[in-house]
C-alpha atoms as a PDB file:
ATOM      1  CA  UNK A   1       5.847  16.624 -16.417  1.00  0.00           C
ATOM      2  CA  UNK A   2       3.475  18.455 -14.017  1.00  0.00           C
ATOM      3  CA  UNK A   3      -0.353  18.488 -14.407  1.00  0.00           C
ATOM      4  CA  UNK A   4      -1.557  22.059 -13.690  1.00  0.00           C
ATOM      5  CA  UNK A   5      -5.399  21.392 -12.002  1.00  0.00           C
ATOM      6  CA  UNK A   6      -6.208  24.507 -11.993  1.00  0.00           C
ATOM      7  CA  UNK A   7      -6.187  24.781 -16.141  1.00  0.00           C
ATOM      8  CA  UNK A   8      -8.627  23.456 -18.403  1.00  0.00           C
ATOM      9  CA  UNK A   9     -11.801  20.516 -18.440  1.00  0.00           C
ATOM     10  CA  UNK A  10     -12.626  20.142 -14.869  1.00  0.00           C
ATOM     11  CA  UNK A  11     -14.158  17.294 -15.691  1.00  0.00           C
ATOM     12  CA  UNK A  12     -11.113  15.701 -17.402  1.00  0.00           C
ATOM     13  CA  UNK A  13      -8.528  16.994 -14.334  1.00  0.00           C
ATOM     14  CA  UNK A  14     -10.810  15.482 -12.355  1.00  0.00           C
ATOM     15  CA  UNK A  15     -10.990  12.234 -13.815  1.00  0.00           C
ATOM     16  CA  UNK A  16      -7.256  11.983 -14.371  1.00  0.00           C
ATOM     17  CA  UNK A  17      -6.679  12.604 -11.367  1.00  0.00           C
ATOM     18  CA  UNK A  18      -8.913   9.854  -9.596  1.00  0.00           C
ATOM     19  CA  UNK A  19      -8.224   7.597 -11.252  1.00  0.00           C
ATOM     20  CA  UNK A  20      -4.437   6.666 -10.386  1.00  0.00           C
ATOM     21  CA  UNK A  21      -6.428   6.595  -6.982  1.00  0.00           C
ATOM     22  CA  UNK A  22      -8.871   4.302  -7.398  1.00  0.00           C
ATOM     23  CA  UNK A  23      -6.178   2.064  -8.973  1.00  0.00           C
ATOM     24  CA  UNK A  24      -4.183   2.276  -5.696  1.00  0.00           C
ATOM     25  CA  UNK A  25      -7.169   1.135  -3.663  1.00  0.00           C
ATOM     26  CA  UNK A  26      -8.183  -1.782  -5.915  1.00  0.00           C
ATOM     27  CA  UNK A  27      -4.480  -2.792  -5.217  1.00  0.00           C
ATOM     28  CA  UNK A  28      -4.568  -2.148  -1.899  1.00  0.00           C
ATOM     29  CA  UNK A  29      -7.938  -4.611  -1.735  1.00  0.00           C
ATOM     30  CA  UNK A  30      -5.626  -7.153  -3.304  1.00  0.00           C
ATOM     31  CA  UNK A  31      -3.138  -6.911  -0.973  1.00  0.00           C
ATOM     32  CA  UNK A  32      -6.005  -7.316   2.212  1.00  0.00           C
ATOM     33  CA  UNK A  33      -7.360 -10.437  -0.099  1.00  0.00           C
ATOM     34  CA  UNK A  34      -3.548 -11.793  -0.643  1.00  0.00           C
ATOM     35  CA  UNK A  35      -3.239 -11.455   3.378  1.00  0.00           C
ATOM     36  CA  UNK A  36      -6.293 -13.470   4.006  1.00  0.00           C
ATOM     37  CA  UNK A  37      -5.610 -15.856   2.036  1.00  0.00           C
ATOM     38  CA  UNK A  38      -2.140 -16.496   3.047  1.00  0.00           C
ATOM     39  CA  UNK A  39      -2.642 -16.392   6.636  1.00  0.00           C
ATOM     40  CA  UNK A  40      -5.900 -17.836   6.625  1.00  0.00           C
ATOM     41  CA  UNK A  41      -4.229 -21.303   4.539  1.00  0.00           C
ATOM     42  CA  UNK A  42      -0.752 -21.237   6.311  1.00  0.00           C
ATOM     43  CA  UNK A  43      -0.703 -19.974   9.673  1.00  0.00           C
ATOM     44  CA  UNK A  44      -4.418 -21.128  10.747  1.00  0.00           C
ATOM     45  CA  UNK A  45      -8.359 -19.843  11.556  1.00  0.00           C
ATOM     46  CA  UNK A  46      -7.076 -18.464  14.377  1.00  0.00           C
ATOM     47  CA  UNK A  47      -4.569 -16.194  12.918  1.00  0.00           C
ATOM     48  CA  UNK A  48      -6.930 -15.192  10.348  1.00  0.00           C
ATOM     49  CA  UNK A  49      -9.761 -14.435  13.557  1.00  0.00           C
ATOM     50  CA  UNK A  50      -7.288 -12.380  14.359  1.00  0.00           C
ATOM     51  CA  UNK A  51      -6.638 -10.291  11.696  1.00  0.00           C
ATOM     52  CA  UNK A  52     -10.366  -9.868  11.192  1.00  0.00           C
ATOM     53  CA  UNK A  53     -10.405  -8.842  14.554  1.00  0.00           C
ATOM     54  CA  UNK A  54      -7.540  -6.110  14.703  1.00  0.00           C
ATOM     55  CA  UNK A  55      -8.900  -4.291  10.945  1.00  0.00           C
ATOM     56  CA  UNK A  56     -11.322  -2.113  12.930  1.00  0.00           C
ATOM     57  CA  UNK A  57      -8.444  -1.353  14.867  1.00  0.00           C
ATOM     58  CA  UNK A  58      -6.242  -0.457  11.659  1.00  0.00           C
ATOM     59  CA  UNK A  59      -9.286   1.325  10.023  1.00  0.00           C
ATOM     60  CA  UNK A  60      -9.894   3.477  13.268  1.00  0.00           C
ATOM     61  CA  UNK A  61      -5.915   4.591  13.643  1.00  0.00           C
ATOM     62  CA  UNK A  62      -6.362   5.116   9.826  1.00  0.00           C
ATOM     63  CA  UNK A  63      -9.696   7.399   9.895  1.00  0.00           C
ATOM     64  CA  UNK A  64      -7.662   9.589  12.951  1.00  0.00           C
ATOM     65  CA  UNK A  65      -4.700   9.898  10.507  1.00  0.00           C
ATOM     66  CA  UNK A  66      -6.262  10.731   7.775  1.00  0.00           C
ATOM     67  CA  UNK A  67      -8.980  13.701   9.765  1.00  0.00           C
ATOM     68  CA  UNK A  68      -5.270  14.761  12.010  1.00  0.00           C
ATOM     69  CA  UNK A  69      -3.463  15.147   8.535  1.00  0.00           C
ATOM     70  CA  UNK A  70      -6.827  17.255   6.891  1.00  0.00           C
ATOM     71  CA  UNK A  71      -5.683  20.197   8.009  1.00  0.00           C
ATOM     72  CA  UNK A  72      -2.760  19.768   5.545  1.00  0.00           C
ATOM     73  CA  UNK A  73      -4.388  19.502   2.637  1.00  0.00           C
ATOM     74  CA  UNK A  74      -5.745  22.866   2.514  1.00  0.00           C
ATOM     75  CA  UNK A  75      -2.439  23.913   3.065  1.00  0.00           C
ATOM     76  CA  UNK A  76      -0.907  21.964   0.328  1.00  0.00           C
ATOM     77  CA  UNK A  77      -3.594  23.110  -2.425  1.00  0.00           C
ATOM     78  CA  UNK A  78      -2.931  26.700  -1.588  1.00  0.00           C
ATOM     79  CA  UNK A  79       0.667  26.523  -1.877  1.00  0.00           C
ATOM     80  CA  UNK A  80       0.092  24.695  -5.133  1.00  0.00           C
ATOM     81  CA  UNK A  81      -2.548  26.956  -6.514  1.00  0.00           C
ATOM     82  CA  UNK A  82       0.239  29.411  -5.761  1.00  0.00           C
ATOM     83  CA  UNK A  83       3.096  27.484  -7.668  1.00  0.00           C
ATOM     84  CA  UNK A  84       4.923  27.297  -4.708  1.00  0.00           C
ATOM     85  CA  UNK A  85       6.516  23.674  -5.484  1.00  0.00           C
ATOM     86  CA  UNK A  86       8.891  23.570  -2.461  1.00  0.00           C
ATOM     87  CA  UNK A  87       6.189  24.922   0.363  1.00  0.00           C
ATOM     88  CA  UNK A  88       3.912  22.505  -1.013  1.00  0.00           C
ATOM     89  CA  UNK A  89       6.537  19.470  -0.493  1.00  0.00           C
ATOM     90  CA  UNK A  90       7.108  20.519   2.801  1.00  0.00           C
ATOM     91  CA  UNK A  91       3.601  20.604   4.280  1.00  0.00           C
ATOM     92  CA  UNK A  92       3.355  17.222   1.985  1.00  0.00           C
ATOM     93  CA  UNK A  93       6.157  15.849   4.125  1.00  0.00           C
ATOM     94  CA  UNK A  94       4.785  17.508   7.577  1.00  0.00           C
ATOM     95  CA  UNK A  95       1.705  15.468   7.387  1.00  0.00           C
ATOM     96  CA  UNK A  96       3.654  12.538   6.327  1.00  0.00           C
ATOM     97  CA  UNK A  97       5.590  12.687   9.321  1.00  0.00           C
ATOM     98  CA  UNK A  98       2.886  13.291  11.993  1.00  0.00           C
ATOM     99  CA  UNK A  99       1.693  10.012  10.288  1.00  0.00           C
ATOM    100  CA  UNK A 100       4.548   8.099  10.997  1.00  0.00           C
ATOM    101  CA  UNK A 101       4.921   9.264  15.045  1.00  0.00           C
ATOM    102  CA  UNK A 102       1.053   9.081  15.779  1.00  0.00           C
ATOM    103  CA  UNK A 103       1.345   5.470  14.129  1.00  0.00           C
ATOM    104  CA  UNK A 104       4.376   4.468  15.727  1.00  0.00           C
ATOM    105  CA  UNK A 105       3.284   5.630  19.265  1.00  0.00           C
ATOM    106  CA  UNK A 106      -0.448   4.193  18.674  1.00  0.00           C
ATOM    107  CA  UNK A 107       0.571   0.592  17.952  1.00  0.00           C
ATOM    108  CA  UNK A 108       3.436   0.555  20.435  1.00  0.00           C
ATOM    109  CA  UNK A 109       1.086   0.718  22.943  1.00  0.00           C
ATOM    110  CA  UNK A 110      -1.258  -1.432  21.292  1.00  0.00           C
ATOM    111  CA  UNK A 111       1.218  -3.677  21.045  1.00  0.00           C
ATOM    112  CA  UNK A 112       2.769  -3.751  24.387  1.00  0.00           C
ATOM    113  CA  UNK A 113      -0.642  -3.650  26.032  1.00  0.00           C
ATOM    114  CA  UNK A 114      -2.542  -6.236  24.328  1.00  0.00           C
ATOM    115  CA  UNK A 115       0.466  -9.061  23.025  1.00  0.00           C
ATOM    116  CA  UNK A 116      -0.332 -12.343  24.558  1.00  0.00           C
ATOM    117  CA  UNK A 117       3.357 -13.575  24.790  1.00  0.00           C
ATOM    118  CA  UNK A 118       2.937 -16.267  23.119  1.00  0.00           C
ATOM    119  CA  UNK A 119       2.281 -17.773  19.423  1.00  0.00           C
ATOM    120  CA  UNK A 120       2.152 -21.122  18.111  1.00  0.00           C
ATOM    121  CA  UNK A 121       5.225 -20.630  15.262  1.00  0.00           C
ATOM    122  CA  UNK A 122       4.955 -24.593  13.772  1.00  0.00           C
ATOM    123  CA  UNK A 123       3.158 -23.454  10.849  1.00  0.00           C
ATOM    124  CA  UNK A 124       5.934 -21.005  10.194  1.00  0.00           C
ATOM    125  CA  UNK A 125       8.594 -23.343  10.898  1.00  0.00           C
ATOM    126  CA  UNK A 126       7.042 -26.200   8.567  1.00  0.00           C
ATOM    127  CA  UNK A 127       6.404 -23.500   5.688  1.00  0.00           C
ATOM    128  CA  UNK A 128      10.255 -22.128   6.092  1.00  0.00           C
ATOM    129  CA  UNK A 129      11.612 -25.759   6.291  1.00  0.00           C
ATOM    130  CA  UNK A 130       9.921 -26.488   2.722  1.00  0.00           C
ATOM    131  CA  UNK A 131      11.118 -23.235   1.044  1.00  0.00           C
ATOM    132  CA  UNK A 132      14.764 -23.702   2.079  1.00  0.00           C
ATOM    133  CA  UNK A 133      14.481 -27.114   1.298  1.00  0.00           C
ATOM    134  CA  UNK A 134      13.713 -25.784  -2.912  1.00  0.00           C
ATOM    135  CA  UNK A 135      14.965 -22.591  -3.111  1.00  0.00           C
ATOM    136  CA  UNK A 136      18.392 -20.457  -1.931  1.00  0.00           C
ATOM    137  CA  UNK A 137      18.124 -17.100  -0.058  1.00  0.00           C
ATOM    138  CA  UNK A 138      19.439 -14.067  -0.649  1.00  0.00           C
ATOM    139  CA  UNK A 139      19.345 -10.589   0.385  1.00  0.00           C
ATOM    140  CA  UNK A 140      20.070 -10.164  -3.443  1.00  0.00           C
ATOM    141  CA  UNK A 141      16.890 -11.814  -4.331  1.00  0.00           C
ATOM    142  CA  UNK A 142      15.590  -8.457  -3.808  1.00  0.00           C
ATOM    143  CA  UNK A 143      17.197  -6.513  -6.720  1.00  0.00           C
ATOM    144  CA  UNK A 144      14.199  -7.264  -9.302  1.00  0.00           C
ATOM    145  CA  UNK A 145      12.018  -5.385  -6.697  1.00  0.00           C
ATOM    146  CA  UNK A 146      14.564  -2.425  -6.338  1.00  0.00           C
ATOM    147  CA  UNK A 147      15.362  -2.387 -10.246  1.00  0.00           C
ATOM    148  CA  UNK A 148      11.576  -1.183 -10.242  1.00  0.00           C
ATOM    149  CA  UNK A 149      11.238   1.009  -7.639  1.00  0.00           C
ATOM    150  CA  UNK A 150      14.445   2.438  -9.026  1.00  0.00           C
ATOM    151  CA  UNK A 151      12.548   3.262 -11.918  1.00  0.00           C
ATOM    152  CA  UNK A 152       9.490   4.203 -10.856  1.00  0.00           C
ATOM    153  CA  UNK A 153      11.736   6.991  -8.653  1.00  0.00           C
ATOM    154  CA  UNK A 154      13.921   7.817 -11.621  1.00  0.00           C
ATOM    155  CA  UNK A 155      10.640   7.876 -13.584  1.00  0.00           C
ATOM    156  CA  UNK A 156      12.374   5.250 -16.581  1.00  0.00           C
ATOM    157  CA  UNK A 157      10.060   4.154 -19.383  1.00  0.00           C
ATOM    158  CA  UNK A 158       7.935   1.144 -17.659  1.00  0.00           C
ATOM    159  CA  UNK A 159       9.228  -1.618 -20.487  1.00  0.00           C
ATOM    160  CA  UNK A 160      12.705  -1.047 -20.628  1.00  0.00           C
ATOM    161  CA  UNK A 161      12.326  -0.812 -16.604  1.00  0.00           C
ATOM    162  CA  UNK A 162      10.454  -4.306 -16.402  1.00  0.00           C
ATOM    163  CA  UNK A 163      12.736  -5.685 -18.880  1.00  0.00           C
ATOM    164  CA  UNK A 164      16.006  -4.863 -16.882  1.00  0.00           C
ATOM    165  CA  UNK A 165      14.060  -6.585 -13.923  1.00  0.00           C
ATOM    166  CA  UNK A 166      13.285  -9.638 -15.626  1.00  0.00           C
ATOM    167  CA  UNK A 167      16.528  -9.928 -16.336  1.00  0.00           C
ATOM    168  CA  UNK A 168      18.053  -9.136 -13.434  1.00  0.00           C
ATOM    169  CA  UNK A 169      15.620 -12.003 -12.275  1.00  0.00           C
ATOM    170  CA  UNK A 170      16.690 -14.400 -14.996  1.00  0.00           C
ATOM    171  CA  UNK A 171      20.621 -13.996 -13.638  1.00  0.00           C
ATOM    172  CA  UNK A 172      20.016 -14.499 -10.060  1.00  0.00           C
ATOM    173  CA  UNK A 173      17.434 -17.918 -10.919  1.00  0.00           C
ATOM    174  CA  UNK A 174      20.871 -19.391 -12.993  1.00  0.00           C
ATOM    175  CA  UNK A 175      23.750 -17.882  -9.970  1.00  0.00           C
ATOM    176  CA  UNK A 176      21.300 -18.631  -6.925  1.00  0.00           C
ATOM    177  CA  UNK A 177      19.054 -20.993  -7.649  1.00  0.00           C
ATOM    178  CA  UNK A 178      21.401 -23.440  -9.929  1.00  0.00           C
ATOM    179  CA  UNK A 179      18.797 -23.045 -12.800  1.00  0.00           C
ATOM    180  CA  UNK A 180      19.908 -23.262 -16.405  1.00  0.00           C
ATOM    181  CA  UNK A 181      19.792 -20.800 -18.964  1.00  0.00           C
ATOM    182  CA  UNK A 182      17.806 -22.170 -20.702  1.00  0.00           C
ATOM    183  CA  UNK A 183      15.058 -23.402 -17.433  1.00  0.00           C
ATOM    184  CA  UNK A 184      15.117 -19.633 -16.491  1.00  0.00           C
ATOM    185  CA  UNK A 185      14.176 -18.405 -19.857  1.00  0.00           C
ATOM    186  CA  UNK A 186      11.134 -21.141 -20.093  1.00  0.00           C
ATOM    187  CA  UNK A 187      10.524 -19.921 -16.776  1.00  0.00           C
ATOM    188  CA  UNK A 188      10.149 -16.039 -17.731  1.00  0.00           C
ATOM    189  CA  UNK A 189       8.028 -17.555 -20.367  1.00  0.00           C
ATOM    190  CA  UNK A 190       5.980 -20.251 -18.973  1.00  0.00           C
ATOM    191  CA  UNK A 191       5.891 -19.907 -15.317  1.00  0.00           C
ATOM    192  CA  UNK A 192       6.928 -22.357 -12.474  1.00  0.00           C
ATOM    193  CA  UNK A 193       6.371 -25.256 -11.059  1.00  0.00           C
ATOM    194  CA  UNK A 194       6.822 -25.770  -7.303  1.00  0.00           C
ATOM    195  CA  UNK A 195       7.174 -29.152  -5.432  1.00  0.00           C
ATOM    196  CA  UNK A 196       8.155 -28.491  -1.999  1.00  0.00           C
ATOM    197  CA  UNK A 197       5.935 -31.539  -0.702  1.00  0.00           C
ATOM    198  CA  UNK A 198       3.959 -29.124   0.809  1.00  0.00           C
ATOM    199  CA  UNK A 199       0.430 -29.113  -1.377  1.00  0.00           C
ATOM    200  CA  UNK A 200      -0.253 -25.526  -0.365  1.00  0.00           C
ATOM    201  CA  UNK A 201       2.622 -23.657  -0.763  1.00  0.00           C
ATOM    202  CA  UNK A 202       3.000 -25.121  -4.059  1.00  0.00           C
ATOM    203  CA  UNK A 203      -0.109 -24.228  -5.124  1.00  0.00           C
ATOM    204  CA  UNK A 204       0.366 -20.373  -4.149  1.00  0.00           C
ATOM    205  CA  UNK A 205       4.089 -20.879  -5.536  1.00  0.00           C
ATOM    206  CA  UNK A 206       3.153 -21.810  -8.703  1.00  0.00           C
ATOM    207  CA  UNK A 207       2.488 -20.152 -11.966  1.00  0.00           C
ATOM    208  CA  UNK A 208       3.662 -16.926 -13.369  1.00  0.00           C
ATOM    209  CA  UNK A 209       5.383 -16.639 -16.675  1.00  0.00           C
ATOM    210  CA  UNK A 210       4.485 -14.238 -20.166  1.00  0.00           C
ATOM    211  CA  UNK A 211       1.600 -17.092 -20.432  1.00  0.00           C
ATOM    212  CA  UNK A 212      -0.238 -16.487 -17.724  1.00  0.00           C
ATOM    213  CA  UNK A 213      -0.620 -12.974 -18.040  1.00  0.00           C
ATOM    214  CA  UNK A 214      -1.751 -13.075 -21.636  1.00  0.00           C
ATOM    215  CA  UNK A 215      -5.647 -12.822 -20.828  1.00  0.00           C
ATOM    216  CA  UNK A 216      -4.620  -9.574 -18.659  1.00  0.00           C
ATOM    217  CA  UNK A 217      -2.687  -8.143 -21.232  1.00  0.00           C
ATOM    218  CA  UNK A 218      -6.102  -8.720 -24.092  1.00  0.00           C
ATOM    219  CA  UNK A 219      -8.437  -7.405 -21.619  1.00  0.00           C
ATOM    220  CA  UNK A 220      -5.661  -4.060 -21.687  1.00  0.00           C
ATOM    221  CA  UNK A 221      -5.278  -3.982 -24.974  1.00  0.00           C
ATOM    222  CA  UNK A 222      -9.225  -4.353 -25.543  1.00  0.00           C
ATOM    223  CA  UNK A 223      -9.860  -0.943 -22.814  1.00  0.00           C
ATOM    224  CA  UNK A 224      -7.029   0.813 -25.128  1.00  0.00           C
ATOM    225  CA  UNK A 225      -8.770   0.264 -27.868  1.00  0.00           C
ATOM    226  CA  UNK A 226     -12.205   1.398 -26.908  1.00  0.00           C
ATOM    227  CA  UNK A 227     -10.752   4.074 -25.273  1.00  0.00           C
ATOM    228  CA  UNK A 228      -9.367   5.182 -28.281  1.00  0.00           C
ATOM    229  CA  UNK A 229     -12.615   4.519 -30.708  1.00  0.00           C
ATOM    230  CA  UNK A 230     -14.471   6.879 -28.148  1.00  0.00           C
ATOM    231  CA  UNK A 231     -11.699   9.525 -28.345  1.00  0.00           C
ATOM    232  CA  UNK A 232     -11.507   9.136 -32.455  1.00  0.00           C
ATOM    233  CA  UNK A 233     -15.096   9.565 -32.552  1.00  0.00           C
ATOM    234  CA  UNK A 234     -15.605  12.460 -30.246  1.00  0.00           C
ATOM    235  CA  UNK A 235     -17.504  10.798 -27.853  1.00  0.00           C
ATOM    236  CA  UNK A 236     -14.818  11.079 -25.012  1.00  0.00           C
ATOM    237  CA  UNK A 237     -14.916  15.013 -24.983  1.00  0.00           C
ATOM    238  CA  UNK A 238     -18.374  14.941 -24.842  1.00  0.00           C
ATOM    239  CA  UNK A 239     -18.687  12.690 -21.788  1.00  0.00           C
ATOM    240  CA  UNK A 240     -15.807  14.777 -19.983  1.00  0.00           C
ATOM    241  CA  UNK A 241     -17.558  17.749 -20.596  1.00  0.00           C
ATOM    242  CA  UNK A 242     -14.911  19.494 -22.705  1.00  0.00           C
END
């Protein structure tokens, strides 16, 4: 299904339209807090100076991307105000690919030019030794993850979609990891418990499970619900401006 912007509420368009965005960049704040935090407990200060230190660096290469690829944009909304579905796709994927080459050839040289040659990897080691010590690997471990993105590409419904990846999950805990039916069911359900002898890395390990989500899943339910009672009563329109 295909949102034409250029019919109806501006106001609405507009808002249904940012706001997939502005979900993106909270994520994308997550992922910058999940980095800190990870590098920052299990590779050391000085790691986590360091990626301090190189996100001006990031930002700038960013900013130059994003005023290189401008140009495209006004390409892309003409070709789309025009209904012209496959010339907008290709000045979508021109931009994309500038992106890619200027990136690749800017932190090459970054890269080459400023690595020290050397890096303390004990942390690393130690953290790798405790995982393998608990858990089995397996380039297979990644079919959840692809059972998703499958269906985010194939545009599935989102339960059946997380479903199949749970229990894609659920198979691979009882083949790979030795797990019982059973244990991998109370798992999906209640979350996990890591002991790896390492006090950190069982502390980020674990958790998860139906249970922990449940005060995400009220606070979602709650915004549906409002969201609704301002809709029933009219007030939504109003504040959109239809």
């Amino acid at each position: 299904m295909e949102n034409n912007m250029t019919k109806g509420s501006p106001g609405k368009l507009i808002l249904q339209f940012t706001l997939p965005v502005f979900i993106g960049n909270v994520f994308q704040q997550f992922y910058s807090m999940v980095d800190a935090v990870v590098v920052g407990k299990f590779v050391g200060t000085r790691a986590l100076a360091g990626v301090g230190a190189t996100g001006t660096v990031n930002y700038l290469i960013i900013g130059f991307l994003i005023g290189l690829t401008a140009g495209f944009t006004v390409l892309t909304a003409q070709k789309y105000g025009a209904g012209d579905m496959a010339a907008m796709r290709k000045t979508v994927a021109s931009a994309a690919i500038l992106s890619v080459i200027v990136s690749i050839v800017l932190y090459g040289i970054l890269g080459i030019r400023y690595a020290s040659g050397s890096f303390d990897n004990s942390a690393v080691i130690e953290i790798q030794t405790a995982l393998s010590g608990v858990y089995s690997w397996n380039i297979l471990l990644l079919l959840p993850l692809i059972v998703v993105i499958g269906g985010v590409v194939l545009k599935f419904p989102t339960i059946p979609t997380l479903v199949a990846s749970s229990l894609v999950a659920v198979v691979e805990a009882i083949v790979f990891q030795g797990m019982s039916g059973s244990a991998a069911f109370n798992v999906l359900y209640g979350g996990v418990v890591t002991d790896t002898g390492n006090e950190t890395i069982d502390s980020l390990l674990s958790g998860g499970g139906l249970t922990s989500m449940m005060s995400l899943i009220l606070i979602i339910f709650c915004a549906f619900a409002f969201a609704g009672i301002i809709e029933r009563v009219g007030l939504l329109k109003i504040l959109l401006g239809g």
